[in-house]
ModelCIF file with pLDDT and N, C-alpha, C, O atoms, coordinates in Angstrom:
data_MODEL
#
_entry.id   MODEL 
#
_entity.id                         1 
_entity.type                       polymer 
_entity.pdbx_number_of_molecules   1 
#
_entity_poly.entity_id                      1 
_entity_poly.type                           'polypeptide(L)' 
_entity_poly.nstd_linkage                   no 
_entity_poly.nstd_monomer                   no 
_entity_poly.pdbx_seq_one_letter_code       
;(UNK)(UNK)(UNK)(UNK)(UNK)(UNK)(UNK)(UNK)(UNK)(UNK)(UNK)(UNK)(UNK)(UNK)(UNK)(UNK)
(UNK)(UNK)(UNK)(UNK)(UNK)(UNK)(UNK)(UNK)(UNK)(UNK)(UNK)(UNK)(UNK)(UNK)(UNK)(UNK)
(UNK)(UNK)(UNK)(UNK)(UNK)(UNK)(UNK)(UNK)(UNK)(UNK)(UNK)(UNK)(UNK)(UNK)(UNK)
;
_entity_poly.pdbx_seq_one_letter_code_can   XXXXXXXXXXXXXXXXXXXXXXXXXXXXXXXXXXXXXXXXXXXXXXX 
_entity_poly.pdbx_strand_id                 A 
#
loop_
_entity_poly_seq.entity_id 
_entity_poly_seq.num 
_entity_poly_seq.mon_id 
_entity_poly_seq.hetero 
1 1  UNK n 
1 2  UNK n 
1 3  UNK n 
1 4  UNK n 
1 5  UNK n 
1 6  UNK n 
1 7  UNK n 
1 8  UNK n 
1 9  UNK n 
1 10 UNK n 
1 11 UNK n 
1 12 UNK n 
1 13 UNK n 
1 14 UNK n 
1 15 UNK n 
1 16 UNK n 
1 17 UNK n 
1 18 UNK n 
1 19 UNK n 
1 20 UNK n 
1 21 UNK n 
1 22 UNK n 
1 23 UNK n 
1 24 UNK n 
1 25 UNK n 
1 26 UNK n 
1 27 UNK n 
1 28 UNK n 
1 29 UNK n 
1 30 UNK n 
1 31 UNK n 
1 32 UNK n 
1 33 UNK n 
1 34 UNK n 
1 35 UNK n 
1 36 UNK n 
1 37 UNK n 
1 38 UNK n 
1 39 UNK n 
1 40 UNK n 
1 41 UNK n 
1 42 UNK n 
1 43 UNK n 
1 44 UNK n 
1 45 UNK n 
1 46 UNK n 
1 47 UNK n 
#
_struct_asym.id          A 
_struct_asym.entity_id   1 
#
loop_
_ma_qa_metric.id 
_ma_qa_metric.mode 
_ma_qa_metric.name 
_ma_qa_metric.software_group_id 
_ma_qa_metric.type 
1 global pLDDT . pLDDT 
2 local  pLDDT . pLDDT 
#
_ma_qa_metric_global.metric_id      1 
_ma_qa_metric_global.metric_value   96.91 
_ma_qa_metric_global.model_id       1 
_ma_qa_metric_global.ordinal_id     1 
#
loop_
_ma_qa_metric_local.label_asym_id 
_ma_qa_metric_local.label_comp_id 
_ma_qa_metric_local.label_seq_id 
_ma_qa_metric_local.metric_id 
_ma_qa_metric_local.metric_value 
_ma_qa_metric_local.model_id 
_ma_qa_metric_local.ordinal_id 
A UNK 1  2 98.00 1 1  
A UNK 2  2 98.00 1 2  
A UNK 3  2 98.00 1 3  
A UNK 4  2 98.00 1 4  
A UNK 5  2 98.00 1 5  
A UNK 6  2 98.00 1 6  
A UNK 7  2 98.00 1 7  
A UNK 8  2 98.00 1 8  
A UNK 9  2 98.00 1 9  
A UNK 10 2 98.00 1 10 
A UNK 11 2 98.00 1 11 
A UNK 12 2 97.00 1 12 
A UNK 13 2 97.00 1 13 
A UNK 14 2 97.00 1 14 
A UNK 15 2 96.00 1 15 
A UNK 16 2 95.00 1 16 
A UNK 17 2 96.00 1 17 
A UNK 18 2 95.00 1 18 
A UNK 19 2 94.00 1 19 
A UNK 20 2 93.00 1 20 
A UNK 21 2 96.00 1 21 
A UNK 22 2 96.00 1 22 
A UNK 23 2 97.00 1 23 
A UNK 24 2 97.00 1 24 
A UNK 25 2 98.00 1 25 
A UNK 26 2 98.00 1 26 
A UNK 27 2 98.00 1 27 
A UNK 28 2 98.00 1 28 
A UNK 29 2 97.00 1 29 
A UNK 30 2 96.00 1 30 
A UNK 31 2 94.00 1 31 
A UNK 32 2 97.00 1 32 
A UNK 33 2 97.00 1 33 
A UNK 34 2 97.00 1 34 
A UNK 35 2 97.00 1 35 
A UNK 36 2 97.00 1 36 
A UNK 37 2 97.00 1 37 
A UNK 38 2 97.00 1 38 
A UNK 39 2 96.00 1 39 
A UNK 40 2 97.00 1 40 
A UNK 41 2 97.00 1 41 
A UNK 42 2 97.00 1 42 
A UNK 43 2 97.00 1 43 
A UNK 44 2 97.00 1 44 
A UNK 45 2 98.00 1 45 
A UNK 46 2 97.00 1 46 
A UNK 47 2 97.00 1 47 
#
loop_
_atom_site.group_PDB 
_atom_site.id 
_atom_site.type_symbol 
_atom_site.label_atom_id 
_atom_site.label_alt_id 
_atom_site.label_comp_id 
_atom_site.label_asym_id 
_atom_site.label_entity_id 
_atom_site.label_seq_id 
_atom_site.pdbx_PDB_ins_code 
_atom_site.Cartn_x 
_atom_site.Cartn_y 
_atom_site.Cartn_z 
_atom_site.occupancy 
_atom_site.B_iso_or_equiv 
_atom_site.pdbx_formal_charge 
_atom_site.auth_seq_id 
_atom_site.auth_comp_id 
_atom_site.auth_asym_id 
_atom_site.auth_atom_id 
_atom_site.pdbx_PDB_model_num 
ATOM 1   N N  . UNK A 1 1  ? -2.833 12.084 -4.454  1.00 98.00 ? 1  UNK A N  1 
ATOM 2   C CA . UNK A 1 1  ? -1.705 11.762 -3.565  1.00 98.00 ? 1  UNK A CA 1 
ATOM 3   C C  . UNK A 1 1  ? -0.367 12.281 -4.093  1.00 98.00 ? 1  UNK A C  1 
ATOM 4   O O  . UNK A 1 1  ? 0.280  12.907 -3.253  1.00 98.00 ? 1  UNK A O  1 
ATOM 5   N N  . UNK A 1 2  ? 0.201  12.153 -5.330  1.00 98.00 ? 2  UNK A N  1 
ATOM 6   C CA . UNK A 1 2  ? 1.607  12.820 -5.731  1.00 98.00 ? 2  UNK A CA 1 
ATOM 7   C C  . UNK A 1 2  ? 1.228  14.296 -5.687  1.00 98.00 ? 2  UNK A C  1 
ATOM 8   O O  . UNK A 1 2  ? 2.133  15.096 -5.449  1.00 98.00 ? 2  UNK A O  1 
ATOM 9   N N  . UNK A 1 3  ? -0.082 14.767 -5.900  1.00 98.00 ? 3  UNK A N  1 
ATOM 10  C CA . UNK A 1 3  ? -0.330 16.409 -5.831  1.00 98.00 ? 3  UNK A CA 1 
ATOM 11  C C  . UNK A 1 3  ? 0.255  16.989 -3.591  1.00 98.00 ? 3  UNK A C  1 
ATOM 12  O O  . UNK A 1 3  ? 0.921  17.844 -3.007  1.00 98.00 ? 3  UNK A O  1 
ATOM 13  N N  . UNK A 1 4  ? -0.485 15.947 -3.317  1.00 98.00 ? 4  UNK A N  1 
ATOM 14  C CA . UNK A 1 4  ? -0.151 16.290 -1.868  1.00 98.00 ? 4  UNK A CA 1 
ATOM 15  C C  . UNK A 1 4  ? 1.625  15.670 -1.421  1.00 98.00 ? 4  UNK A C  1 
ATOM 16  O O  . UNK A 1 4  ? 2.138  16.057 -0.371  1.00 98.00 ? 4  UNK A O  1 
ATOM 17  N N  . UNK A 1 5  ? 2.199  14.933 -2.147  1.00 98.00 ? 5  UNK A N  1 
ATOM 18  C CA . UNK A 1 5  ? 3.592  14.797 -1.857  1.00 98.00 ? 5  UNK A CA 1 
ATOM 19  C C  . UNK A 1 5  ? 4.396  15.983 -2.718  1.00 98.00 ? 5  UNK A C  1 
ATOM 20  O O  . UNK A 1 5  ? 5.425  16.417 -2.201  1.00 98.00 ? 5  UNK A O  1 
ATOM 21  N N  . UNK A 1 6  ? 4.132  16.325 -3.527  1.00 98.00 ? 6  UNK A N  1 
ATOM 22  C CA . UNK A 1 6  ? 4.399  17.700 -4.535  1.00 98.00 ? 6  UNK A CA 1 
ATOM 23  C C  . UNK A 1 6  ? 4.327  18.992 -3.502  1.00 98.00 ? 6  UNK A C  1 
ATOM 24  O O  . UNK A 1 6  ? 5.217  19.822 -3.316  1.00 98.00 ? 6  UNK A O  1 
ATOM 25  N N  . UNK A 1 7  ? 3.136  18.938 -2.936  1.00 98.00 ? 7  UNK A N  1 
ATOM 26  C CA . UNK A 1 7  ? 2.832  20.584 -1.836  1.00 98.00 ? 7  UNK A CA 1 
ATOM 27  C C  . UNK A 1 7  ? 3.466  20.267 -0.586  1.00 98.00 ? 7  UNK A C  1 
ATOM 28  O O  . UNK A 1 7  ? 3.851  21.258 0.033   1.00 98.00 ? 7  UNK A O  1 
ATOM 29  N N  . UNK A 1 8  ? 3.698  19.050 0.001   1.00 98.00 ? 8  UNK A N  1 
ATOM 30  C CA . UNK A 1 8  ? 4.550  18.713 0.974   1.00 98.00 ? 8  UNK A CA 1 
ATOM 31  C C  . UNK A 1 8  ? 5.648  19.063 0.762   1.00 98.00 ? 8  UNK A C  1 
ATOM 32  O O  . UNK A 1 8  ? 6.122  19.916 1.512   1.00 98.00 ? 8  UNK A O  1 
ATOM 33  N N  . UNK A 1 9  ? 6.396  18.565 -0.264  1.00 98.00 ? 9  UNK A N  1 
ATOM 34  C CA . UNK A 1 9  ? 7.896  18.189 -0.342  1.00 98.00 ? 9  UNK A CA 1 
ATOM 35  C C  . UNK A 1 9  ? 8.170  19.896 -0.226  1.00 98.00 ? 9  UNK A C  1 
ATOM 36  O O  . UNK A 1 9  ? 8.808  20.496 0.639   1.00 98.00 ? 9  UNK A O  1 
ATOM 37  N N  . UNK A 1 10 ? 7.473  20.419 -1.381  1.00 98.00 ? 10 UNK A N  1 
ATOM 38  C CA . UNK A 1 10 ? 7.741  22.217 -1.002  1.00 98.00 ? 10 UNK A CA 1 
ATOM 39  C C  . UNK A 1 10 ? 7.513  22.678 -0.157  1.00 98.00 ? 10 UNK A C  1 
ATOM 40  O O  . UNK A 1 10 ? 8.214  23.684 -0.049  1.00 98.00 ? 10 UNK A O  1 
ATOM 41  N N  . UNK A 1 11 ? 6.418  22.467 1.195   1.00 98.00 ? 11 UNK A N  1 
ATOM 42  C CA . UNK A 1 11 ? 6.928  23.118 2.451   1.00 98.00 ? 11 UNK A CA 1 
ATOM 43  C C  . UNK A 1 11 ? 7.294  22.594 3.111   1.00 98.00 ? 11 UNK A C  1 
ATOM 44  O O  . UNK A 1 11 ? 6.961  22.888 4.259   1.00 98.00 ? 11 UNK A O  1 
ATOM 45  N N  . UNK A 1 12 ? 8.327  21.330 2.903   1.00 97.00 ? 12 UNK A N  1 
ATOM 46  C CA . UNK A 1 12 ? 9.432  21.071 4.208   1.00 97.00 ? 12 UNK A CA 1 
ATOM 47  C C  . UNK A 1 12 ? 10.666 21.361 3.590   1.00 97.00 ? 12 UNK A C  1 
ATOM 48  O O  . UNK A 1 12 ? 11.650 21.586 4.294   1.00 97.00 ? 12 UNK A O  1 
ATOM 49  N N  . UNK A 1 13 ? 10.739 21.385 2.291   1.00 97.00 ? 13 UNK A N  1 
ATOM 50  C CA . UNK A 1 13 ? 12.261 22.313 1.718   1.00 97.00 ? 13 UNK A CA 1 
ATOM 51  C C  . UNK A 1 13 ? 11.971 23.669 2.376   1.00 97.00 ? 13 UNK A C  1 
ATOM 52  O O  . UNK A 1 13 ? 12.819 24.288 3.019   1.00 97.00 ? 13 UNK A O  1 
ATOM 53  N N  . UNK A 1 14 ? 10.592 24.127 2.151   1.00 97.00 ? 14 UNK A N  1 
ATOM 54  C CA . UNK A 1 14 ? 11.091 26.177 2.672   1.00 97.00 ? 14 UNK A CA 1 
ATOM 55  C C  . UNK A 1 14 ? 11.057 26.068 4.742   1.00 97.00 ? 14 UNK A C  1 
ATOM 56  O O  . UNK A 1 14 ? 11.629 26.847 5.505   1.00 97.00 ? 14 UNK A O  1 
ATOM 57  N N  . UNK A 1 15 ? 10.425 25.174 5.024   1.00 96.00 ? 15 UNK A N  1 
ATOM 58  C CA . UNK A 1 15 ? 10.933 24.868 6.543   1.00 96.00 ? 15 UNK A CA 1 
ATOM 59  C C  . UNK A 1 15 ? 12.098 24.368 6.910   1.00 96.00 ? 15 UNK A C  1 
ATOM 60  O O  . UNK A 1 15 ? 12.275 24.248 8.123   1.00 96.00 ? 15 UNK A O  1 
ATOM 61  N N  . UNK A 1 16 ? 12.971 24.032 6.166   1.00 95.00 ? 16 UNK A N  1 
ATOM 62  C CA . UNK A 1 16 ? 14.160 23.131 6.209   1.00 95.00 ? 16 UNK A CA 1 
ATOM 63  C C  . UNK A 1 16 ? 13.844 22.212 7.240   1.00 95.00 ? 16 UNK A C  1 
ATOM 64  O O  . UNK A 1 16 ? 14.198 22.277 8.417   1.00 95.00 ? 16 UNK A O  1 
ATOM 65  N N  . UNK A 1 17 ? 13.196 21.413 6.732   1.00 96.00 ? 17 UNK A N  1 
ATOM 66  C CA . UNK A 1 17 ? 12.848 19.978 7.055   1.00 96.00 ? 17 UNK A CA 1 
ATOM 67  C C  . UNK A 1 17 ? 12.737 18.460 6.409   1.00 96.00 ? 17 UNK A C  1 
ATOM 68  O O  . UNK A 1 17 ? 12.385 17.320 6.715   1.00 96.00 ? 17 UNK A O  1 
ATOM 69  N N  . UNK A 1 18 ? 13.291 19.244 5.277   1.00 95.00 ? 18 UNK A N  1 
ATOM 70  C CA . UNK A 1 18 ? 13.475 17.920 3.991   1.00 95.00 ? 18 UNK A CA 1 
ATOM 71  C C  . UNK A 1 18 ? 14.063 16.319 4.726   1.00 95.00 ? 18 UNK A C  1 
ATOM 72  O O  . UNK A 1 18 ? 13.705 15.143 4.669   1.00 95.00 ? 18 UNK A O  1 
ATOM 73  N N  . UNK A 1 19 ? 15.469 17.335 5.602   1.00 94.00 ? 19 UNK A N  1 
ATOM 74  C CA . UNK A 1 19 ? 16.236 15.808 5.949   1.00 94.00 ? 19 UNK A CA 1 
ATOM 75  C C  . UNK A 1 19 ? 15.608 14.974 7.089   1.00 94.00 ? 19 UNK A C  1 
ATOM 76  O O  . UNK A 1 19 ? 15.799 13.760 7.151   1.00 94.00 ? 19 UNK A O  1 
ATOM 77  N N  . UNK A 1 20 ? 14.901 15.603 7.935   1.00 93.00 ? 20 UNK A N  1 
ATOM 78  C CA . UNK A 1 20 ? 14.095 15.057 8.385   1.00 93.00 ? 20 UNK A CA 1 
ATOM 79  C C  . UNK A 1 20 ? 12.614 14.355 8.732   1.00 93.00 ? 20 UNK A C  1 
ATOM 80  O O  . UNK A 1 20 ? 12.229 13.721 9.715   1.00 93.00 ? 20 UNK A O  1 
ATOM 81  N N  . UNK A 1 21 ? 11.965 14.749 7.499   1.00 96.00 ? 21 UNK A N  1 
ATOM 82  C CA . UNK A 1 21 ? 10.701 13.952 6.932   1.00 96.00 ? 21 UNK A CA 1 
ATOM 83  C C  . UNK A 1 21 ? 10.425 13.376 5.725   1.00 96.00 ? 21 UNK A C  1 
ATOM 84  O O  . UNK A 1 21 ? 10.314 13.900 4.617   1.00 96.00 ? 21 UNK A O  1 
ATOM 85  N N  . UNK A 1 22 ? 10.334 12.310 6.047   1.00 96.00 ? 22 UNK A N  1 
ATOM 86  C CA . UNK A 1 22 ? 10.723 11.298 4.818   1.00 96.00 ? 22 UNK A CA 1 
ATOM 87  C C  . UNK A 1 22 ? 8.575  11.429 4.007   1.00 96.00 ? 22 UNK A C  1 
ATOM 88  O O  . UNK A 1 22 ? 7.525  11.612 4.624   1.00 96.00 ? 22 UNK A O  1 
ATOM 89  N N  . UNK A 1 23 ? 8.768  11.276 2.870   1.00 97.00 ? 23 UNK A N  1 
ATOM 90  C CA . UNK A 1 23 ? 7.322  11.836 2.479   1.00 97.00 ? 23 UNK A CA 1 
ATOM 91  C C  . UNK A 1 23 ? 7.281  10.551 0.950   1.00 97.00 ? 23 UNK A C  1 
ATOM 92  O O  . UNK A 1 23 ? 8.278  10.206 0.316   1.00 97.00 ? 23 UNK A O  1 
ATOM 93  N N  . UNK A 1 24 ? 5.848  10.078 0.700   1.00 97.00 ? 24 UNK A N  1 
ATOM 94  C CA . UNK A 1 24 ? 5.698  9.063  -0.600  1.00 97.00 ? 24 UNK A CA 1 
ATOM 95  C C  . UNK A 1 24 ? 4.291  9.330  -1.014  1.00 97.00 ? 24 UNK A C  1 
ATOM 96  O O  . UNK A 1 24 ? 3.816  10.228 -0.318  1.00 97.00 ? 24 UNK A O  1 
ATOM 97  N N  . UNK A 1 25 ? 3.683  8.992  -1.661  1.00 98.00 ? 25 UNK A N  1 
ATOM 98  C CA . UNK A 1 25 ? 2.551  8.397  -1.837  1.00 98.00 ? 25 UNK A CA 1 
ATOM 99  C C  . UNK A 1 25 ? 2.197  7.227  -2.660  1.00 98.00 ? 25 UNK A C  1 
ATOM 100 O O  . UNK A 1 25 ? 3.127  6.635  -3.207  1.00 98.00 ? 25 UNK A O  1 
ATOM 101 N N  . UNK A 1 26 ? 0.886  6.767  -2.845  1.00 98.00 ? 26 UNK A N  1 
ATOM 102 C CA . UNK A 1 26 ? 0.593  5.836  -2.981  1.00 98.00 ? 26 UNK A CA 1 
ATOM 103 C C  . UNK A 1 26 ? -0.797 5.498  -3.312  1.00 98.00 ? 26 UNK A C  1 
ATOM 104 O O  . UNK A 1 26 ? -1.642 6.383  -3.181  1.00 98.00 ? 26 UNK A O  1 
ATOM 105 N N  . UNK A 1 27 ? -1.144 4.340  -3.723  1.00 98.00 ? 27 UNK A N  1 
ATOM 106 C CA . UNK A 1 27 ? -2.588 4.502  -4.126  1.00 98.00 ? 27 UNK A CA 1 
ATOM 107 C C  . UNK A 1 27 ? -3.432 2.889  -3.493  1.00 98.00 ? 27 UNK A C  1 
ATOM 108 O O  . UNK A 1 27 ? -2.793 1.839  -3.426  1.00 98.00 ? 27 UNK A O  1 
ATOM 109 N N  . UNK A 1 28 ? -4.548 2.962  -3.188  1.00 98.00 ? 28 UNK A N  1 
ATOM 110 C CA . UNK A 1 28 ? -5.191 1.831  -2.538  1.00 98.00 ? 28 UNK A CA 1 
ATOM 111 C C  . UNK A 1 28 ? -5.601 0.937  -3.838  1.00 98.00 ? 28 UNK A C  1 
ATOM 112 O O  . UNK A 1 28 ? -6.345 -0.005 -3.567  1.00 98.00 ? 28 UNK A O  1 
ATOM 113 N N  . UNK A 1 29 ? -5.246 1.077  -5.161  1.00 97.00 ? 29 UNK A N  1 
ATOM 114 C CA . UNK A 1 29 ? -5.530 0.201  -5.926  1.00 97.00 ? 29 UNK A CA 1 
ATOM 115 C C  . UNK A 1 29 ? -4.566 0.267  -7.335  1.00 97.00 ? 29 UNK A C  1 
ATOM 116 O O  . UNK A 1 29 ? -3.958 1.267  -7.718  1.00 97.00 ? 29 UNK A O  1 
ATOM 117 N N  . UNK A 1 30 ? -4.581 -0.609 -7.775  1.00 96.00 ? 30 UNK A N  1 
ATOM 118 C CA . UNK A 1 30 ? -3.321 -0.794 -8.452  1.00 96.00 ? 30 UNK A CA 1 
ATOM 119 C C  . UNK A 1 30 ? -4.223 -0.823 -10.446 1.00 96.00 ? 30 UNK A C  1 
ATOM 120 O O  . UNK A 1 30 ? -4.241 -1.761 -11.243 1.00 96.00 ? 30 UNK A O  1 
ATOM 121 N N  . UNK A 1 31 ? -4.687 0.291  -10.563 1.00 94.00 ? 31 UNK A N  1 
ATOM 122 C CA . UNK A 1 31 ? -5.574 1.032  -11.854 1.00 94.00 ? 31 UNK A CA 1 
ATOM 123 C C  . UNK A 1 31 ? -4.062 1.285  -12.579 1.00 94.00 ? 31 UNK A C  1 
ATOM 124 O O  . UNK A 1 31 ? -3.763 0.744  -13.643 1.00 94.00 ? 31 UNK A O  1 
ATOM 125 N N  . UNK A 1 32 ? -3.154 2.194  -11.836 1.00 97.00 ? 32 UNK A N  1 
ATOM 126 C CA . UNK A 1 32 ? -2.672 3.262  -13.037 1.00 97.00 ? 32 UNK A CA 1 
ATOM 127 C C  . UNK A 1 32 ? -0.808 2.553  -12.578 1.00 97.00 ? 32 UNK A C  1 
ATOM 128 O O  . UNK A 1 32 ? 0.172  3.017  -13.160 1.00 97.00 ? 32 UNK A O  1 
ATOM 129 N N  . UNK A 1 33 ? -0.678 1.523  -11.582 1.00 97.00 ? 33 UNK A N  1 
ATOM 130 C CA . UNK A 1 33 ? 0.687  1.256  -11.518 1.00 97.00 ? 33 UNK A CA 1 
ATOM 131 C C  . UNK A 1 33 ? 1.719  1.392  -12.507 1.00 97.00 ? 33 UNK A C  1 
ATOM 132 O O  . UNK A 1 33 ? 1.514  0.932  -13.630 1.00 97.00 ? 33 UNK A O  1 
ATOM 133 N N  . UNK A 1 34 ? 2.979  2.059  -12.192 1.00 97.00 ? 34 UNK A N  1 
ATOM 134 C CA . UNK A 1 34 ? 3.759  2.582  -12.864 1.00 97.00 ? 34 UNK A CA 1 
ATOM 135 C C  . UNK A 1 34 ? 3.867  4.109  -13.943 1.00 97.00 ? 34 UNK A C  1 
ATOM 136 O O  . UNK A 1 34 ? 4.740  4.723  -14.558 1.00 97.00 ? 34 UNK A O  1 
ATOM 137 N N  . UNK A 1 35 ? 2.263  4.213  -13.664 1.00 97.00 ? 35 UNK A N  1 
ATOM 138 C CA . UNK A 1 35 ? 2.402  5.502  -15.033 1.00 97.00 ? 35 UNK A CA 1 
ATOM 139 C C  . UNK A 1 35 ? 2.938  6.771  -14.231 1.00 97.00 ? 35 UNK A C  1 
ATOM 140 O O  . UNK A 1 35 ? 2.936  6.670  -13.004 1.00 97.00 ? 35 UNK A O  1 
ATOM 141 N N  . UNK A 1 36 ? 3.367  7.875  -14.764 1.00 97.00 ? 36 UNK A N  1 
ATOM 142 C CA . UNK A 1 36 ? 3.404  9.252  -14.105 1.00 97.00 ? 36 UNK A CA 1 
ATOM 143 C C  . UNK A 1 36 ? 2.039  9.978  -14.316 1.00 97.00 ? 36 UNK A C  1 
ATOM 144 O O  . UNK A 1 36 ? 1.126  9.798  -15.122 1.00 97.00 ? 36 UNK A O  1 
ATOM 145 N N  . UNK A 1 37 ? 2.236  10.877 -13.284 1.00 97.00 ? 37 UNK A N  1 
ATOM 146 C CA . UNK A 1 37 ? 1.005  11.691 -12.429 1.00 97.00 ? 37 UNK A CA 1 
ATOM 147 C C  . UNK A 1 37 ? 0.144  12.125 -13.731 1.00 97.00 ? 37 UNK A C  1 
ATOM 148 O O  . UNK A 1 37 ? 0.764  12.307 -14.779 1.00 97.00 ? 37 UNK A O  1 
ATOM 149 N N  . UNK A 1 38 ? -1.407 12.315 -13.703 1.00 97.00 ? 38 UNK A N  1 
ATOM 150 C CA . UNK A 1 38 ? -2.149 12.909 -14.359 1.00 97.00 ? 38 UNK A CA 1 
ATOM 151 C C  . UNK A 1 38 ? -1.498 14.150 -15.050 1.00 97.00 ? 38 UNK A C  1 
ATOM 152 O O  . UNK A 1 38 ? -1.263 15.137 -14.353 1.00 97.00 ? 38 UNK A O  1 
ATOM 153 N N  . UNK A 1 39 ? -1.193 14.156 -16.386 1.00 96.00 ? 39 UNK A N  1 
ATOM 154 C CA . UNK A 1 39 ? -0.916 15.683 -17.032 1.00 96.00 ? 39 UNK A CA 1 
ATOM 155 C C  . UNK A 1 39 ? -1.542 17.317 -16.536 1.00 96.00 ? 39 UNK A C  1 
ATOM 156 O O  . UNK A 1 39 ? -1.178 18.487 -16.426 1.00 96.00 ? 39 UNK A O  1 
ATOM 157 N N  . UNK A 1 40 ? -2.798 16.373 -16.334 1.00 97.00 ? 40 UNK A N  1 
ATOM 158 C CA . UNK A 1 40 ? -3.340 18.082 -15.897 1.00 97.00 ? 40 UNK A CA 1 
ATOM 159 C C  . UNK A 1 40 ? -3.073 17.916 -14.261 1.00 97.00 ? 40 UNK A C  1 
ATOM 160 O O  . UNK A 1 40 ? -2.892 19.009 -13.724 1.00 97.00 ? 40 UNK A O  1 
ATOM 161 N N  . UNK A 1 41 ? -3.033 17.157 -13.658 1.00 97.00 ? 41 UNK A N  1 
ATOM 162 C CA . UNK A 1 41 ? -2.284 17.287 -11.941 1.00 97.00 ? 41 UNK A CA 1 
ATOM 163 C C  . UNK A 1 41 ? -1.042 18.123 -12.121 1.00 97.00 ? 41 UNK A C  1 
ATOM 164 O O  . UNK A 1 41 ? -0.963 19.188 -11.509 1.00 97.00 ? 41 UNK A O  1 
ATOM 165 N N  . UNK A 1 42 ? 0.139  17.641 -13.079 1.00 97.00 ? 42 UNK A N  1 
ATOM 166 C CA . UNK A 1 42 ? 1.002  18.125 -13.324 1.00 97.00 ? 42 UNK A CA 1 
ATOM 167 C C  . UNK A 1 42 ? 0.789  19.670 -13.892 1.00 97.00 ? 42 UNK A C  1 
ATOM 168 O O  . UNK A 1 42 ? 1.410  20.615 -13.406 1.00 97.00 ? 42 UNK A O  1 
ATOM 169 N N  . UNK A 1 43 ? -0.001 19.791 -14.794 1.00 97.00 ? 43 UNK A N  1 
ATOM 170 C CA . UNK A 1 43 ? 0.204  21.165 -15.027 1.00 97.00 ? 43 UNK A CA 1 
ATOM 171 C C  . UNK A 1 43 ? -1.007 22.051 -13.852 1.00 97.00 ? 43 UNK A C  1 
ATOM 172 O O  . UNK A 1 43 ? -0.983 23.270 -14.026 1.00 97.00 ? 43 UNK A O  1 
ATOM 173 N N  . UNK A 1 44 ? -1.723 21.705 -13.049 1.00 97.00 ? 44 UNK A N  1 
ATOM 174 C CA . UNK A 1 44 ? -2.046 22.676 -11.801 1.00 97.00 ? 44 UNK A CA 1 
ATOM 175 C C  . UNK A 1 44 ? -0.969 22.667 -11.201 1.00 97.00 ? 44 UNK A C  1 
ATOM 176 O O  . UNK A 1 44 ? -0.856 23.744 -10.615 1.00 97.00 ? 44 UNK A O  1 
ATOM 177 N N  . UNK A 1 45 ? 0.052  21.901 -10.999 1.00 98.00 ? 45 UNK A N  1 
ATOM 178 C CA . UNK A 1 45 ? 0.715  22.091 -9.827  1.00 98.00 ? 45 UNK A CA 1 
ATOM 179 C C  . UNK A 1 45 ? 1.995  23.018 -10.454 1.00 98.00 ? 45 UNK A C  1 
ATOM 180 O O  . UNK A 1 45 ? 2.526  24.044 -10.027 1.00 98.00 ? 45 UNK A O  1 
ATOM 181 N N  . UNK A 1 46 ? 2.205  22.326 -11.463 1.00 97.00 ? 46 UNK A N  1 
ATOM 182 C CA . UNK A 1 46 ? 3.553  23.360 -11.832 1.00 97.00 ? 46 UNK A CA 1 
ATOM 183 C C  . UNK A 1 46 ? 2.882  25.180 -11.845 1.00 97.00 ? 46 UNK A C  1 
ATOM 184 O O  . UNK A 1 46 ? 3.529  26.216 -11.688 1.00 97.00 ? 46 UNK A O  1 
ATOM 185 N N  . UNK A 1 47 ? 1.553  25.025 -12.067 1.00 97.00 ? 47 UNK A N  1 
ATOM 186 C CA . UNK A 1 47 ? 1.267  26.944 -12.057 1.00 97.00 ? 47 UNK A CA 1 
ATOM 187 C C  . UNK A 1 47 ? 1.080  27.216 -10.701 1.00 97.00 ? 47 UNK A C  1 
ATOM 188 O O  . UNK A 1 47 ? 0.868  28.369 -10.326 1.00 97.00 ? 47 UNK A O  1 
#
């Protein structure tokens, strides 16, 4: 889910649509509350 708010958020900035779609994610169970995104999520997405 932050991988798909990550590829979102970048194509409604290059659509210029940022100000008008509000975007989150979220998870159906509360395992990893509060931590940041998987390291390796993070590093596929940053390449």
């Amino acid at each position: 889910s932050p991988s798909a708010e990550g590829v979102f958020r970048h194509l409604l900035n290059e659509a210029g649509l940022a100000d008008v779609v509000g975007i989150d994610s979220a998870g159906t169970h509360n395992f990893h509350v509060g931590e940041a995104p998987d390291a390796r999520a993070i590093a596929a997405a940053r390449k």
